[in-house]
PDB file of N, CA and C in Angstrom:
ATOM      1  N   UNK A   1      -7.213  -5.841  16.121  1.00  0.00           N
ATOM      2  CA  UNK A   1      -6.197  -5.930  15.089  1.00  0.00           C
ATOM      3  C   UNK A   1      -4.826  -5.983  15.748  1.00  0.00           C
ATOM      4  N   UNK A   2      -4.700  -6.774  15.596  1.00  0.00           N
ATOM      5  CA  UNK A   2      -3.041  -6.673  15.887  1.00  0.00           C
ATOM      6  C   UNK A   2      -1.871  -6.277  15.279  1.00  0.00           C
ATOM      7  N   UNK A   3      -0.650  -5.193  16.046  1.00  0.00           N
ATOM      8  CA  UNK A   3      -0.221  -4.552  15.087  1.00  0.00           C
ATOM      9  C   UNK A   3       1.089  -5.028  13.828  1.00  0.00           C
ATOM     10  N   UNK A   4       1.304  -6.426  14.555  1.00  0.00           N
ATOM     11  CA  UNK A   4       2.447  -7.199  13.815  1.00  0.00           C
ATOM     12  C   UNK A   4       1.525  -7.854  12.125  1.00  0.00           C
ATOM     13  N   UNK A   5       0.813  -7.075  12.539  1.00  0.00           N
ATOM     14  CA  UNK A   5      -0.392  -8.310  10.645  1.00  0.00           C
ATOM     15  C   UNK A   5      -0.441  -7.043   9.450  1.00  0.00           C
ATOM     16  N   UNK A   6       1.042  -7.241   9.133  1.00  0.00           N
ATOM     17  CA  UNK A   6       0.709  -5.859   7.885  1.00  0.00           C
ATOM     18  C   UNK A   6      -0.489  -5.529   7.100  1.00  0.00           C
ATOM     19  N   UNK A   7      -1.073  -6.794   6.516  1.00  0.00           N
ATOM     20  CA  UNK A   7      -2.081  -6.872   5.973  1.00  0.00           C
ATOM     21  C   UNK A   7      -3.234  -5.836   6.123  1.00  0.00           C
ATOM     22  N   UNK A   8      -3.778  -6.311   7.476  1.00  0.00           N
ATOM     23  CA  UNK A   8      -4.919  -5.289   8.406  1.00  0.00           C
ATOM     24  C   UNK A   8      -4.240  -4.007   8.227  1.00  0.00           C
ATOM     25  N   UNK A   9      -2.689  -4.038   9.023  1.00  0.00           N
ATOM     26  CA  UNK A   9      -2.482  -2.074   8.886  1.00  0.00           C
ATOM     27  C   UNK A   9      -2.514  -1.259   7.269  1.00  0.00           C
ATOM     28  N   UNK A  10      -2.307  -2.592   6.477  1.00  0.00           N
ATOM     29  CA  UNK A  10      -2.316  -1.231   5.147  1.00  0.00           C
ATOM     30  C   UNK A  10      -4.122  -0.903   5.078  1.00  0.00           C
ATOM     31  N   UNK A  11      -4.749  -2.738   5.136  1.00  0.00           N
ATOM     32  CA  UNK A  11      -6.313  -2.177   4.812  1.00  0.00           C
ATOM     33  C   UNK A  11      -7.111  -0.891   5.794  1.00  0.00           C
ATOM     34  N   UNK A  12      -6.111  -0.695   6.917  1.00  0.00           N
ATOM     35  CA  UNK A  12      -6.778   0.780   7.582  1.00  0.00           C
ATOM     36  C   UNK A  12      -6.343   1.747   7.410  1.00  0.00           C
ATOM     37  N   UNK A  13      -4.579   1.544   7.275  1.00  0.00           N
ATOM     38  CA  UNK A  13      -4.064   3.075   6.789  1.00  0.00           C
ATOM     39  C   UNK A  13      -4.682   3.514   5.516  1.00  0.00           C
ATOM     40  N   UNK A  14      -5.173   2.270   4.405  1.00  0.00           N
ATOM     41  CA  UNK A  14      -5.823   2.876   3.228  1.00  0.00           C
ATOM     42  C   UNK A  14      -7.329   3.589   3.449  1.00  0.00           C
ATOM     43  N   UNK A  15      -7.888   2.918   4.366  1.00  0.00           N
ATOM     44  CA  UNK A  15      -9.097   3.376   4.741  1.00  0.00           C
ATOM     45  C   UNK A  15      -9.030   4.695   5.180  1.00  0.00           C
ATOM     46  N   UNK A  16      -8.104   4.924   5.943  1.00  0.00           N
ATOM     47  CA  UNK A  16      -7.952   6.612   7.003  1.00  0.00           C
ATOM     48  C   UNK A  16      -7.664   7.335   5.941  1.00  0.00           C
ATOM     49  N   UNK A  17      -7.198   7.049   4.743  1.00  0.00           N
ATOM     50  CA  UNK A  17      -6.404   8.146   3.761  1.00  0.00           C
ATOM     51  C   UNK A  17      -7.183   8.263   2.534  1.00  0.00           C
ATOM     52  N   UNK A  18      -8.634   7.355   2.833  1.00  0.00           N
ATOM     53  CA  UNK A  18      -9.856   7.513   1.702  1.00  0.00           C
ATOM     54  C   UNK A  18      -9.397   7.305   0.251  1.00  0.00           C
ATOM     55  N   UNK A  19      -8.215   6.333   0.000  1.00  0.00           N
ATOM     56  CA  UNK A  19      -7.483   5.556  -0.668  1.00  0.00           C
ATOM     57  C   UNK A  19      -8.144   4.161  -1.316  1.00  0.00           C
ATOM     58  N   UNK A  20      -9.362   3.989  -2.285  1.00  0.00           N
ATOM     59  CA  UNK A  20      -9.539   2.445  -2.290  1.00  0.00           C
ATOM     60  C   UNK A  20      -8.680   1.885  -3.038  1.00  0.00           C
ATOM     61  N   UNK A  21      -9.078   0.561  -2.775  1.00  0.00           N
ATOM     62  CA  UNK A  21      -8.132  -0.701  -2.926  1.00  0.00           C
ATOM     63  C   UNK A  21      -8.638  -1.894  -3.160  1.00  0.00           C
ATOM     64  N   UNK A  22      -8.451  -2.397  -4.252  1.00  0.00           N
ATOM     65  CA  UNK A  22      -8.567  -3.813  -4.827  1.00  0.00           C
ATOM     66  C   UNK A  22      -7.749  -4.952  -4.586  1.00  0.00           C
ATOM     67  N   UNK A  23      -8.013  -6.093  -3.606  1.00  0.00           N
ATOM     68  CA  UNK A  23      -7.498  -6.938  -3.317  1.00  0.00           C
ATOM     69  C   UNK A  23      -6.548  -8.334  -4.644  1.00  0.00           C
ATOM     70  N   UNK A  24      -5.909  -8.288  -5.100  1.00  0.00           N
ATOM     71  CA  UNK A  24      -5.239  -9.034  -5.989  1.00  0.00           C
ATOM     72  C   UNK A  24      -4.633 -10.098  -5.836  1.00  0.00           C
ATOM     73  N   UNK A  25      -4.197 -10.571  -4.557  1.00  0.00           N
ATOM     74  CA  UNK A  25      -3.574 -11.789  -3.925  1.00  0.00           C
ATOM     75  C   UNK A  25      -3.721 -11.227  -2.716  1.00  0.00           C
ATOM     76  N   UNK A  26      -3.348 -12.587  -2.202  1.00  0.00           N
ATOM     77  CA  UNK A  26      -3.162 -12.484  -0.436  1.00  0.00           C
ATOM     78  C   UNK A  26      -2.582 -10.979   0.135  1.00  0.00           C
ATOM     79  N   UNK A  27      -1.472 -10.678  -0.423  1.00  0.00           N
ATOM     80  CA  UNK A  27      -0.805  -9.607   0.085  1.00  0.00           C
ATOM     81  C   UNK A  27      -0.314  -8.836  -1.128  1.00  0.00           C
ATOM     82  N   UNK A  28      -1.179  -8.572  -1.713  1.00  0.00           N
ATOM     83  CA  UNK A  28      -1.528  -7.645  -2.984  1.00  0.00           C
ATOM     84  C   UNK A  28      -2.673  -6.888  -3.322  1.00  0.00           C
ATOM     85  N   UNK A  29      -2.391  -5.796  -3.539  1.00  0.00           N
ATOM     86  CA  UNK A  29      -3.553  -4.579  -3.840  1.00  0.00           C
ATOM     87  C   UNK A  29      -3.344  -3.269  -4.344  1.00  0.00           C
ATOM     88  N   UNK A  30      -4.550  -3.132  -5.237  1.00  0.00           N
ATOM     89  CA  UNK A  30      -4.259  -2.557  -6.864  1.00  0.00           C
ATOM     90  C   UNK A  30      -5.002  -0.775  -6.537  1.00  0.00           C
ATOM     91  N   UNK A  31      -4.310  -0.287  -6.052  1.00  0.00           N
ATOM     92  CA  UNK A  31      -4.951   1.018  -5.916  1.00  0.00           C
ATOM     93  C   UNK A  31      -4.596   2.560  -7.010  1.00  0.00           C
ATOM     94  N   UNK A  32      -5.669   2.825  -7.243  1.00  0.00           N
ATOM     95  CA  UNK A  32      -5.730   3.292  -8.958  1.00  0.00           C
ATOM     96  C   UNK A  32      -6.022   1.990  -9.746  1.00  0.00           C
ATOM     97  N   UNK A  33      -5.304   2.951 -10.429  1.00  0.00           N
ATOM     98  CA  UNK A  33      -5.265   2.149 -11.672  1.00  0.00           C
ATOM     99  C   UNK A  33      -4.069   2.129 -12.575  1.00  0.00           C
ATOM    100  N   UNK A  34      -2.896   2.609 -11.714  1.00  0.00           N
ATOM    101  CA  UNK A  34      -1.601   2.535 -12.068  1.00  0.00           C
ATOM    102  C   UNK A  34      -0.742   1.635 -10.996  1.00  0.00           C
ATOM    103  N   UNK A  35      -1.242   1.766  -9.609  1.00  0.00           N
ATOM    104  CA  UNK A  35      -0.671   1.787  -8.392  1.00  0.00           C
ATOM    105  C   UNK A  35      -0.812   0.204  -7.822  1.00  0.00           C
ATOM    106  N   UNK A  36       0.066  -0.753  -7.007  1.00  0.00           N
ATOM    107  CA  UNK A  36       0.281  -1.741  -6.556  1.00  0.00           C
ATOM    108  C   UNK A  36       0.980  -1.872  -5.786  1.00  0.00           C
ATOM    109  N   UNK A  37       0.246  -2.393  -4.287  1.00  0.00           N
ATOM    110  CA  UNK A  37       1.115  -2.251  -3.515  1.00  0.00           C
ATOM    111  C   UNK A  37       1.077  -3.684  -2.840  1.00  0.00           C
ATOM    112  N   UNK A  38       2.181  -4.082  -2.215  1.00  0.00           N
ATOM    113  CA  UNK A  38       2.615  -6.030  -2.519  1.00  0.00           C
ATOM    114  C   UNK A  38       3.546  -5.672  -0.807  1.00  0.00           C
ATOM    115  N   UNK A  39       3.127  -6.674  -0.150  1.00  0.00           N
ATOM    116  CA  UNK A  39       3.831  -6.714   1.341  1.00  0.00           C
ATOM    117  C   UNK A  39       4.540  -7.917   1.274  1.00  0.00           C
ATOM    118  N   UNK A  40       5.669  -7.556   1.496  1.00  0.00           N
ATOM    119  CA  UNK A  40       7.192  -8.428   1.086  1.00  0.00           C
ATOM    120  C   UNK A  40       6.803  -9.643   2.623  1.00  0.00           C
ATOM    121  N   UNK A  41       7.643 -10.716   2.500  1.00  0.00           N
ATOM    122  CA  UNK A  41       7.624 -11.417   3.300  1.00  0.00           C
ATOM    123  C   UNK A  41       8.158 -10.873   4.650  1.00  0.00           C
ATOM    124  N   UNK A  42       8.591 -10.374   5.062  1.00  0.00           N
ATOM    125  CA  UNK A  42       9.603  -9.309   6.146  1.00  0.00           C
ATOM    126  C   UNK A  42       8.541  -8.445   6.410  1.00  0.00           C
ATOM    127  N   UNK A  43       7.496  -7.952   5.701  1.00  0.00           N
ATOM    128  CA  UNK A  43       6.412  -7.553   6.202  1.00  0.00           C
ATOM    129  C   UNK A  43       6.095  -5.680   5.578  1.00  0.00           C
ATOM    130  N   UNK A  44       7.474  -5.834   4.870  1.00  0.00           N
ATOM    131  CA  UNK A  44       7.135  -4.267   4.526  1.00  0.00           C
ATOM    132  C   UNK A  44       6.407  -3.875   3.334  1.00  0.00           C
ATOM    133  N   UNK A  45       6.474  -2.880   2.936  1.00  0.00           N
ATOM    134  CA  UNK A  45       4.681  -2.568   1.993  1.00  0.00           C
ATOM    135  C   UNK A  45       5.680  -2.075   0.482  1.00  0.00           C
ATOM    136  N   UNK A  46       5.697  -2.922  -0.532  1.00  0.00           N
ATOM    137  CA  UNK A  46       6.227  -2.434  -1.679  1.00  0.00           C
ATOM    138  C   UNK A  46       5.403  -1.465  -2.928  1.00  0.00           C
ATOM    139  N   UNK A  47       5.531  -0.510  -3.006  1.00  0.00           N
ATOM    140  CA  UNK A  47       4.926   0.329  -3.894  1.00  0.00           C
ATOM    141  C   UNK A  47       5.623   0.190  -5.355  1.00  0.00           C
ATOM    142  N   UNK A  48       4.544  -0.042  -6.694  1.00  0.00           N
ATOM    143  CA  UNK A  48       4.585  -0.333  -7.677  1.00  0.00           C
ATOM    144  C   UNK A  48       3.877   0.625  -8.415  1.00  0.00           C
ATOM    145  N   UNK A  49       4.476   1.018  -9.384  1.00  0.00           N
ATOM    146  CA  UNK A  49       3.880   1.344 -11.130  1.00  0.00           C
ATOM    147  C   UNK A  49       4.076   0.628 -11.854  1.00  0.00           C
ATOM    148  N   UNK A  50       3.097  -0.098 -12.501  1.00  0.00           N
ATOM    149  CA  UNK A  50       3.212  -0.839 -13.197  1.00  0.00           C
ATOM    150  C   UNK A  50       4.042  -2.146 -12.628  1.00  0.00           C
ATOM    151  N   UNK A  51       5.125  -2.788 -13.077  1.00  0.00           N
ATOM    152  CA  UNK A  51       6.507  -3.034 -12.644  1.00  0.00           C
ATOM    153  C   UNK A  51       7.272  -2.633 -12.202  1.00  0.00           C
ATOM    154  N   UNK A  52       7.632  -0.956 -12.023  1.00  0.00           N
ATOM    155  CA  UNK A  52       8.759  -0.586 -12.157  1.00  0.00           C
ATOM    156  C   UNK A  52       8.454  -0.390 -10.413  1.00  0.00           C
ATOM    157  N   UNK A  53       9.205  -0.434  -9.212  1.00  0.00           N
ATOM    158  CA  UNK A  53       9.222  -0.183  -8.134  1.00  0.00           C
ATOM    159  C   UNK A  53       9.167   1.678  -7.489  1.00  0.00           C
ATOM    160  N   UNK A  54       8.798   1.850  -6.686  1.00  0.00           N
ATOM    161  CA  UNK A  54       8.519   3.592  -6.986  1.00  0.00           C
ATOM    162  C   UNK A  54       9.213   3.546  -5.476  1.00  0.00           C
ATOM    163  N   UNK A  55       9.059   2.299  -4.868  1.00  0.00           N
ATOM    164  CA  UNK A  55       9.605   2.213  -2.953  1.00  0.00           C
ATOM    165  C   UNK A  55       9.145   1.447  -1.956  1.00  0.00           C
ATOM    166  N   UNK A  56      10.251   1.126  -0.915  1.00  0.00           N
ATOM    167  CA  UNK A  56       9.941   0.291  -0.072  1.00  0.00           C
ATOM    168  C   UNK A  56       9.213   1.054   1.031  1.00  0.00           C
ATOM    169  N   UNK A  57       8.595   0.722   1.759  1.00  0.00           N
ATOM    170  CA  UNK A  57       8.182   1.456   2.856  1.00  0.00           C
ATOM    171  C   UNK A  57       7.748   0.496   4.657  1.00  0.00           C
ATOM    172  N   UNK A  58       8.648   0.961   5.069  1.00  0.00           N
ATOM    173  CA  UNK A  58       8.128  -0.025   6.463  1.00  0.00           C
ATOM    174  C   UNK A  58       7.238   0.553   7.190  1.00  0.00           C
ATOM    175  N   UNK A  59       6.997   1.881   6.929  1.00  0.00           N
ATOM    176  CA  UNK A  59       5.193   2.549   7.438  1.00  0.00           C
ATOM    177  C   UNK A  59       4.615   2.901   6.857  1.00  0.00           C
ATOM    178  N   UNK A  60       3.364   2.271   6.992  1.00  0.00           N
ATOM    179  CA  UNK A  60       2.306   2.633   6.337  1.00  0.00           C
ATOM    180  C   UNK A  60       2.052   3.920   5.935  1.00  0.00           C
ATOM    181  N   UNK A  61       2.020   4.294   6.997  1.00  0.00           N
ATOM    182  CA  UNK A  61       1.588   5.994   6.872  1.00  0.00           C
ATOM    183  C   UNK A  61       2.139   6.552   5.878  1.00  0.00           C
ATOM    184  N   UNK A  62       3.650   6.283   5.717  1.00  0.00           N
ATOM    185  CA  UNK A  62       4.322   7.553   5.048  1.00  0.00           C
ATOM    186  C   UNK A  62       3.883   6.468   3.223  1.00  0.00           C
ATOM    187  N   UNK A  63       3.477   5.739   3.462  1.00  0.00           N
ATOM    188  CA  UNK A  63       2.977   4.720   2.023  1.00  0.00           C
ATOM    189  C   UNK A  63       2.047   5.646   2.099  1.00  0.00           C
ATOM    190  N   UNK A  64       1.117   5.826   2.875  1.00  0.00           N
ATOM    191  CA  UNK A  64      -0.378   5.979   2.207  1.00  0.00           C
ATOM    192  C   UNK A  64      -0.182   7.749   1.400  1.00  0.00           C
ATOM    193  N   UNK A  65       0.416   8.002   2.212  1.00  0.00           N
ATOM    194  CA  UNK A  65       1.243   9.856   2.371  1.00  0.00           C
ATOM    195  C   UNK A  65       1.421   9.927   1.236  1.00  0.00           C
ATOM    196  N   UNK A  66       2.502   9.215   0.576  1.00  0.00           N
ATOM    197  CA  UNK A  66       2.805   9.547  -0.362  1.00  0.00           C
ATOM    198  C   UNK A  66       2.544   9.018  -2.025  1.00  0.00           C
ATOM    199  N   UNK A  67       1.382   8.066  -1.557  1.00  0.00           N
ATOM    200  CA  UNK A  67       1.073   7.838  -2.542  1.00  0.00           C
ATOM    201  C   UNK A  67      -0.717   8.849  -2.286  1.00  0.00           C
ATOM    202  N   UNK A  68      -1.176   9.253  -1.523  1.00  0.00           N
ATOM    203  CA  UNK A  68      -2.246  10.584  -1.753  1.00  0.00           C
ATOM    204  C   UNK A  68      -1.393  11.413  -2.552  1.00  0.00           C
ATOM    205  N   UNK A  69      -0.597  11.740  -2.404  1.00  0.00           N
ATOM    206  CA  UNK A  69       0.523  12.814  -2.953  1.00  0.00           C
ATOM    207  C   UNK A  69       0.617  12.790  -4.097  1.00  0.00           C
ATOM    208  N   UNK A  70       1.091  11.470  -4.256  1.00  0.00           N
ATOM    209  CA  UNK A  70       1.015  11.310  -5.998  1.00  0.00           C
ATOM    210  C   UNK A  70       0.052  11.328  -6.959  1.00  0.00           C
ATOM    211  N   UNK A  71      -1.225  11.109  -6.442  1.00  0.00           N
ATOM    212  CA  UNK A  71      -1.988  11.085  -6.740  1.00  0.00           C
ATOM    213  C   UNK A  71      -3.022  12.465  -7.195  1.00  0.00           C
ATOM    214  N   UNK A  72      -3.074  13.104  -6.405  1.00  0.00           N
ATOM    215  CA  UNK A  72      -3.338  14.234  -6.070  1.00  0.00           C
ATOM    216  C   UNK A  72      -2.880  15.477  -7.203  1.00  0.00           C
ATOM    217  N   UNK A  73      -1.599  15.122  -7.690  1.00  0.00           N
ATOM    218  CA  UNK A  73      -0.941  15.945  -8.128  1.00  0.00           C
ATOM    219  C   UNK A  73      -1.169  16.084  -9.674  1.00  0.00           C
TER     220      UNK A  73
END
């Protein structure tokens, strides 16, 4: 995997964080059933409710972090 292919790093950071995920477009994926997360052209990981934007995130990690978090709660 190479680490410049956002794609691959969200499908493992989601994997490590026991997070599934439904593929929706190329660089789209529907986790929950509230949750959407969309990798901007620039490569960073956009977190969605619904429409409304919840955050940008340029690491994964702290994406996957805090959306367990939210979740969780």
């Amino acid at each position: 995997m190479q680490a410049s292919n956002p794609r691959e790093l969200l499908l493992c950071a989601l994997r490590h964080f026991n997070l599934q995920a439904e593929q929706r477009a190329p660089d789209q994926f529907q986790v929950h059933s509230r949750y959407t997360i969309s990798i901007t052209p620039e490569g960073a990981f956009q977190l969605l409710e619904g429409q409304q934007v919840v955050g940008t995130f340029s690491n994964v990690v702290l994406l996957c972090a805090k959306l367990q978090q939210t979740l969780s709660a």
